[in-house]
C-alpha atoms as a PDB file:
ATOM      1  CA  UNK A   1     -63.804   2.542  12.273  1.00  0.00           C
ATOM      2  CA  UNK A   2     -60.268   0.950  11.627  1.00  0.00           C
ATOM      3  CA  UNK A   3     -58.473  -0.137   8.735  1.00  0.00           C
ATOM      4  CA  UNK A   4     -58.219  -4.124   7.935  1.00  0.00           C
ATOM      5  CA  UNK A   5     -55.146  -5.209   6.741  1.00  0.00           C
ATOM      6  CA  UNK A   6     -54.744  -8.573   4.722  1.00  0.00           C
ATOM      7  CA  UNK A   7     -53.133 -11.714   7.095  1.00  0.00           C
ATOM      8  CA  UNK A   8     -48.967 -11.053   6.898  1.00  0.00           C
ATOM      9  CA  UNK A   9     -49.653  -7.787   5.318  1.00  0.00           C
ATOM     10  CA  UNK A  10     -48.793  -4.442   6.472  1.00  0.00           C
ATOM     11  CA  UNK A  11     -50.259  -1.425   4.958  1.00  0.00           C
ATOM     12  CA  UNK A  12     -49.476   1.919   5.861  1.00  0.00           C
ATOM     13  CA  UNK A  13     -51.690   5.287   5.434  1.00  0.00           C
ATOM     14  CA  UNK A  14     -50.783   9.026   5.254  1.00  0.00           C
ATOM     15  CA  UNK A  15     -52.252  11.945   4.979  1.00  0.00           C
ATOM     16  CA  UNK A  16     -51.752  14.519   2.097  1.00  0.00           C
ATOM     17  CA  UNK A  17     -51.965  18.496   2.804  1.00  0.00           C
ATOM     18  CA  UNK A  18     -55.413  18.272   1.087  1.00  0.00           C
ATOM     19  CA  UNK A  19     -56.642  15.697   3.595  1.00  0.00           C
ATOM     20  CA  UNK A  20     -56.940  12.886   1.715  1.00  0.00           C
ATOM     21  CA  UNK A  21     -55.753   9.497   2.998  1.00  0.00           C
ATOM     22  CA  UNK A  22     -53.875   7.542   0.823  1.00  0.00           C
ATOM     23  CA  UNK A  23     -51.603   4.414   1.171  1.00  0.00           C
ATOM     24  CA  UNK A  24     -47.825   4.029   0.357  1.00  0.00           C
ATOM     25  CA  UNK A  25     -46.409   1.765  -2.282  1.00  0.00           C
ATOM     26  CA  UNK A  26     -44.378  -1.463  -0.537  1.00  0.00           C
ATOM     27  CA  UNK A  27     -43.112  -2.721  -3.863  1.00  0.00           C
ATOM     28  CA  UNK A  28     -40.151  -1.229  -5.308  1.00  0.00           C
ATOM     29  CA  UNK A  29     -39.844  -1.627  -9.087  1.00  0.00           C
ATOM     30  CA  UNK A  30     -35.820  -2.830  -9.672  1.00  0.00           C
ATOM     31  CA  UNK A  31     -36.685  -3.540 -13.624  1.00  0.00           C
ATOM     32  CA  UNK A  32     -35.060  -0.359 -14.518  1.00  0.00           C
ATOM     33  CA  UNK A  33     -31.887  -0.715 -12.233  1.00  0.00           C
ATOM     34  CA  UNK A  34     -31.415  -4.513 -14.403  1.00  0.00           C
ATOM     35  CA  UNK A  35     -31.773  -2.588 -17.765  1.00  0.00           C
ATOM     36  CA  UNK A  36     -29.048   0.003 -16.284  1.00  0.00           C
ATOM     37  CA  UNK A  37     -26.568  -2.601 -14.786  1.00  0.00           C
ATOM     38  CA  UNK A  38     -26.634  -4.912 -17.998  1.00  0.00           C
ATOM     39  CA  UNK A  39     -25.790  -1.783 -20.220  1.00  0.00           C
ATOM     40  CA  UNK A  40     -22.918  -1.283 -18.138  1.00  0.00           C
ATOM     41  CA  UNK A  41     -21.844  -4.158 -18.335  1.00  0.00           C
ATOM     42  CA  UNK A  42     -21.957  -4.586 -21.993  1.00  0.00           C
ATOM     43  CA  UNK A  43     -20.336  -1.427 -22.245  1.00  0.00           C
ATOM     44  CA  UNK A  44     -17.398  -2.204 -19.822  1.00  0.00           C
ATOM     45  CA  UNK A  45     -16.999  -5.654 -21.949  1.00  0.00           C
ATOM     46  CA  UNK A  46     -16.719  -3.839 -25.294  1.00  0.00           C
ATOM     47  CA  UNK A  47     -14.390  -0.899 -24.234  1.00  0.00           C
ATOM     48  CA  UNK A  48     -11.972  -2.843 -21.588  1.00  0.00           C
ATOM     49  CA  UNK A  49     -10.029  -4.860 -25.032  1.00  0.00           C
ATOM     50  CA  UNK A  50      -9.596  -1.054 -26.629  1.00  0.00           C
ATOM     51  CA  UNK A  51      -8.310   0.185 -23.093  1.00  0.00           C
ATOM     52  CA  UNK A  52      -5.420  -2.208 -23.558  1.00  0.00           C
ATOM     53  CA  UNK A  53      -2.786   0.034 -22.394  1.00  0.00           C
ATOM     54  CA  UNK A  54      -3.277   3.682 -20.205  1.00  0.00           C
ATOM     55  CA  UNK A  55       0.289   4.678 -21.170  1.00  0.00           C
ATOM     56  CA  UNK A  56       0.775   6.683 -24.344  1.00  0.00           C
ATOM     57  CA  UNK A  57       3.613   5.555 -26.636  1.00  0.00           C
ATOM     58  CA  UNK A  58       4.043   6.487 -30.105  1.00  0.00           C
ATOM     59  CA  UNK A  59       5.110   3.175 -31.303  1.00  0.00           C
ATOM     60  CA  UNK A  60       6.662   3.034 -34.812  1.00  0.00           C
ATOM     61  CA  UNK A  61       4.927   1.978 -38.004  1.00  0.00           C
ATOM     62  CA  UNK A  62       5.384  -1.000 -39.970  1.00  0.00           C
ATOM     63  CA  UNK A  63       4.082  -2.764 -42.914  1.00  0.00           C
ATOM     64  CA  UNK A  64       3.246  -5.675 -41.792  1.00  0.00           C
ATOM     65  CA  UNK A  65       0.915  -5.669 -38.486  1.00  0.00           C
ATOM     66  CA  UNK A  66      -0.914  -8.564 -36.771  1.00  0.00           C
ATOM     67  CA  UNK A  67      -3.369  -8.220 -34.772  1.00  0.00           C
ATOM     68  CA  UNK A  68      -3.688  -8.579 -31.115  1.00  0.00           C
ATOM     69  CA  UNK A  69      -6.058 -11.758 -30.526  1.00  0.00           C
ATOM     70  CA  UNK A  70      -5.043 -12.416 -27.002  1.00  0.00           C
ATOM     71  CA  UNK A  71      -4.773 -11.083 -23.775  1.00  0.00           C
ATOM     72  CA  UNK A  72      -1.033 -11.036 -22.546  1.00  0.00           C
ATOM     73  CA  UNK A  73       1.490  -9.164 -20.123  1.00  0.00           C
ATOM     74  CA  UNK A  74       2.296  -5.866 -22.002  1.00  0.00           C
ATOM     75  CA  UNK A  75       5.892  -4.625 -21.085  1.00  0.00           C
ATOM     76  CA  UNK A  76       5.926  -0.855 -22.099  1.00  0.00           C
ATOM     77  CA  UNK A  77       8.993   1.563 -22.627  1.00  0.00           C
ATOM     78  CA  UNK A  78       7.509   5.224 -22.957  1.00  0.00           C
ATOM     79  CA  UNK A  79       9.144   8.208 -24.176  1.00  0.00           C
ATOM     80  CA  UNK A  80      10.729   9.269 -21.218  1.00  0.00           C
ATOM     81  CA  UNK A  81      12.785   5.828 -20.730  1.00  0.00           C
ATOM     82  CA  UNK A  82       9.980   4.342 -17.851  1.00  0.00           C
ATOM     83  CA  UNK A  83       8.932   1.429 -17.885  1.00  0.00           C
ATOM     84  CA  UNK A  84       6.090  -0.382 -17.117  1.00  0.00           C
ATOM     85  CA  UNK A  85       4.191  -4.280 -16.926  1.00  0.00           C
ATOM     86  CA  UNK A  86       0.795  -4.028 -17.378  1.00  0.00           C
ATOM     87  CA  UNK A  87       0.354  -0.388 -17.002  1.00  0.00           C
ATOM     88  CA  UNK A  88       2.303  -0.368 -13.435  1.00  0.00           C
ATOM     89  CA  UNK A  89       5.724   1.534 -12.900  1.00  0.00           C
ATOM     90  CA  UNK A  90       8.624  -1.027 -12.475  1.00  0.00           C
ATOM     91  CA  UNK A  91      12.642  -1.537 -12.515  1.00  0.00           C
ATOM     92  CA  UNK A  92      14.323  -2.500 -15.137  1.00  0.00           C
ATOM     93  CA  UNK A  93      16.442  -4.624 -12.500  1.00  0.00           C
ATOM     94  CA  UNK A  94      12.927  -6.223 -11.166  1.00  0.00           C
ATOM     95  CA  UNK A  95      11.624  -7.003 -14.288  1.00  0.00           C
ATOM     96  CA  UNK A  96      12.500 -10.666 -14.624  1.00  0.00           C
ATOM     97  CA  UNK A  97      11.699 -12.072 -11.385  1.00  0.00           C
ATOM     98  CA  UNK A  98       8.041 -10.109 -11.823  1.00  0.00           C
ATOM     99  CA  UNK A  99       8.045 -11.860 -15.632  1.00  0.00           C
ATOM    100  CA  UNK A 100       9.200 -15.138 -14.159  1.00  0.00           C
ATOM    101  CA  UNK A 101       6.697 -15.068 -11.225  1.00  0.00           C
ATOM    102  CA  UNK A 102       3.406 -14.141 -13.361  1.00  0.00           C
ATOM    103  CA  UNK A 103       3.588 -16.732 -15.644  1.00  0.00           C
ATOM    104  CA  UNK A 104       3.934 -20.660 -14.664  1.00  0.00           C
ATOM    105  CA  UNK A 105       6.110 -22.086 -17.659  1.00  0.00           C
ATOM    106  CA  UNK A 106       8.108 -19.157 -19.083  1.00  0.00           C
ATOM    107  CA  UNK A 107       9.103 -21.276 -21.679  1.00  0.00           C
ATOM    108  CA  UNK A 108       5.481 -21.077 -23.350  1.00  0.00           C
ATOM    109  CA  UNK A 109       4.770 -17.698 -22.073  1.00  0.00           C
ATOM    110  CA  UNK A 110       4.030 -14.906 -24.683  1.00  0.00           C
ATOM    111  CA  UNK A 111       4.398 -10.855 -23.920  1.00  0.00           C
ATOM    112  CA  UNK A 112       4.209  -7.674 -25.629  1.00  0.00           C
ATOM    113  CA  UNK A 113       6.541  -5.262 -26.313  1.00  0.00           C
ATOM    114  CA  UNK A 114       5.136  -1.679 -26.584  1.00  0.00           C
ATOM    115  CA  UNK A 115       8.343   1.081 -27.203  1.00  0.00           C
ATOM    116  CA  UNK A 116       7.819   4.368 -28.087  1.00  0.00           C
ATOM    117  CA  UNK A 117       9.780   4.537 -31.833  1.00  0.00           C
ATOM    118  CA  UNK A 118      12.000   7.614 -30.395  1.00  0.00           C
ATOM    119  CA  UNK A 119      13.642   6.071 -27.511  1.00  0.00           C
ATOM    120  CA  UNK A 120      17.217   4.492 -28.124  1.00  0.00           C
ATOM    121  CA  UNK A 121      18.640   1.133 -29.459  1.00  0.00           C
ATOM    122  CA  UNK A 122      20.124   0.780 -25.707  1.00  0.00           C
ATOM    123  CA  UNK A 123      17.604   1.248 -23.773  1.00  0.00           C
ATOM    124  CA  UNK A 124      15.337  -1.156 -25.893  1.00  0.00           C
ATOM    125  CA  UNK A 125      17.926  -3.944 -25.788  1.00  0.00           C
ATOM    126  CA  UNK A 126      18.294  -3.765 -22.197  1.00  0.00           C
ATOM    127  CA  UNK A 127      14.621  -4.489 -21.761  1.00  0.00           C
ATOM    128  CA  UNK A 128      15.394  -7.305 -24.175  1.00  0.00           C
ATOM    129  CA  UNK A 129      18.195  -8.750 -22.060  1.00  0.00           C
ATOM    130  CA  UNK A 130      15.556  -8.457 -19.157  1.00  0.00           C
ATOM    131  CA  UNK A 131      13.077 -10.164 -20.743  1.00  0.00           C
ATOM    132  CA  UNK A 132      14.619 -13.203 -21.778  1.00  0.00           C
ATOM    133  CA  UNK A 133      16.419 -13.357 -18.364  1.00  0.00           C
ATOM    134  CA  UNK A 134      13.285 -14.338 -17.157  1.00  0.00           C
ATOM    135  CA  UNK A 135      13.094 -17.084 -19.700  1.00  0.00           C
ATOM    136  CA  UNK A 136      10.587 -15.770 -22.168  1.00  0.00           C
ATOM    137  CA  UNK A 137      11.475 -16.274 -25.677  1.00  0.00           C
ATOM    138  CA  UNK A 138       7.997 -15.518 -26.873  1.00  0.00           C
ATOM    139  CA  UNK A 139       7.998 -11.386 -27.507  1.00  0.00           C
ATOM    140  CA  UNK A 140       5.763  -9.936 -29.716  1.00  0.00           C
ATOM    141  CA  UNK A 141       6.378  -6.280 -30.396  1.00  0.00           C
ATOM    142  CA  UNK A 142       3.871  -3.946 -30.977  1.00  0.00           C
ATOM    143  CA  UNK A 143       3.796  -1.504 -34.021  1.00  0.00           C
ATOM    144  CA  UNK A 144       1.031   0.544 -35.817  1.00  0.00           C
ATOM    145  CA  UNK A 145       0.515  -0.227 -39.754  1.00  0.00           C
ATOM    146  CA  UNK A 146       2.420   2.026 -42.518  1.00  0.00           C
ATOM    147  CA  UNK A 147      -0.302   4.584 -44.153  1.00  0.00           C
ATOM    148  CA  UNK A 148       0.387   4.565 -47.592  1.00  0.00           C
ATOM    149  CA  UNK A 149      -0.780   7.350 -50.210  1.00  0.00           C
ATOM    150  CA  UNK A 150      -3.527   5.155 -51.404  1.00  0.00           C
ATOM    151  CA  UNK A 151      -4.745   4.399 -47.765  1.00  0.00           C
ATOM    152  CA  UNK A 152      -4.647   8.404 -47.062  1.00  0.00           C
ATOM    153  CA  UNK A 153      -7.519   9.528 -49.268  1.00  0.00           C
ATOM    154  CA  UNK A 154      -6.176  11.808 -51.575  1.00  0.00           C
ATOM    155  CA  UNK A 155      -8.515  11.860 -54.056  1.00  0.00           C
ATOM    156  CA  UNK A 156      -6.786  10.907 -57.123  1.00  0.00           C
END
């Protein structure tokens, strides 16, 4: 006449519009929400290096390039003049206290320099003079490598 239910187990019943009684399923399967969060993951850990920097800047082109192998602050002069640490808006006038606070020895502390190739010689310097006011000697600046007709494909 009633149901029997195993000792610490609760089972419930329901009826379907065809009036059979059938039970409900207690366990919930999280195997496919793992798989999902650990290709997320893997993706965000492969793609955040390559999102290095959100601000566009045509920087100029150089022979010789070396490539980025560490994570450091990126100070970033853009087209119009702005500038920027690590992607965030900032004074030129605040930018060595904020240099001097991040890192602990500024003496052994290592930045880049990202500056968009058409903005002046003055502007640039002042950076500079901003920069090592802070007590960073350690600037790398960032270019892109020279494509030369043999590196373009031409077909000959």
């Amino acid at each position: 006449m009633g149901h029997s239910t195993g000792i610490g187990r609760l089972s419930l019943a329901f009826t379907a519009n065809s009036g059979q009684t059938r039970s409900s399923l207690a366990d919930i399967n999280i195997t496919p929400l793992v798989d999902v969060v650990l290709v997320l993951l893997v993706i965000f850990m492969i793609t955040e290096p390559v999102l290095q920097s959100g601000i566009e800047v045509n920087v100029p082109k150089t022979r010789t390039v070396k490539q980025i192998t560490e994570q450091r602050m990126v100070v970033t002069i853009d087209h119009d003049q702005h500038i920027y640490l690590n992607d965030q808006p900032i004074n030129l006038h605040e930018l060595p206290l904020k240099l001097h606070q991040a890192g602990a020895d500024p003496a052994h502390q290592a930045i880049y320099l990202r500056c968009d190739q058409s903005v002046s010689f003055g502007v640039f310097a002042s950076v500079m003079d901003a920069v090592k006011l802070s007590g960073i000697t350690n600037v790398s600046i960032v270019t892109q490598p020279l494509e030369t007709k043999g590196s373009a494909g031409s077909g000959d």
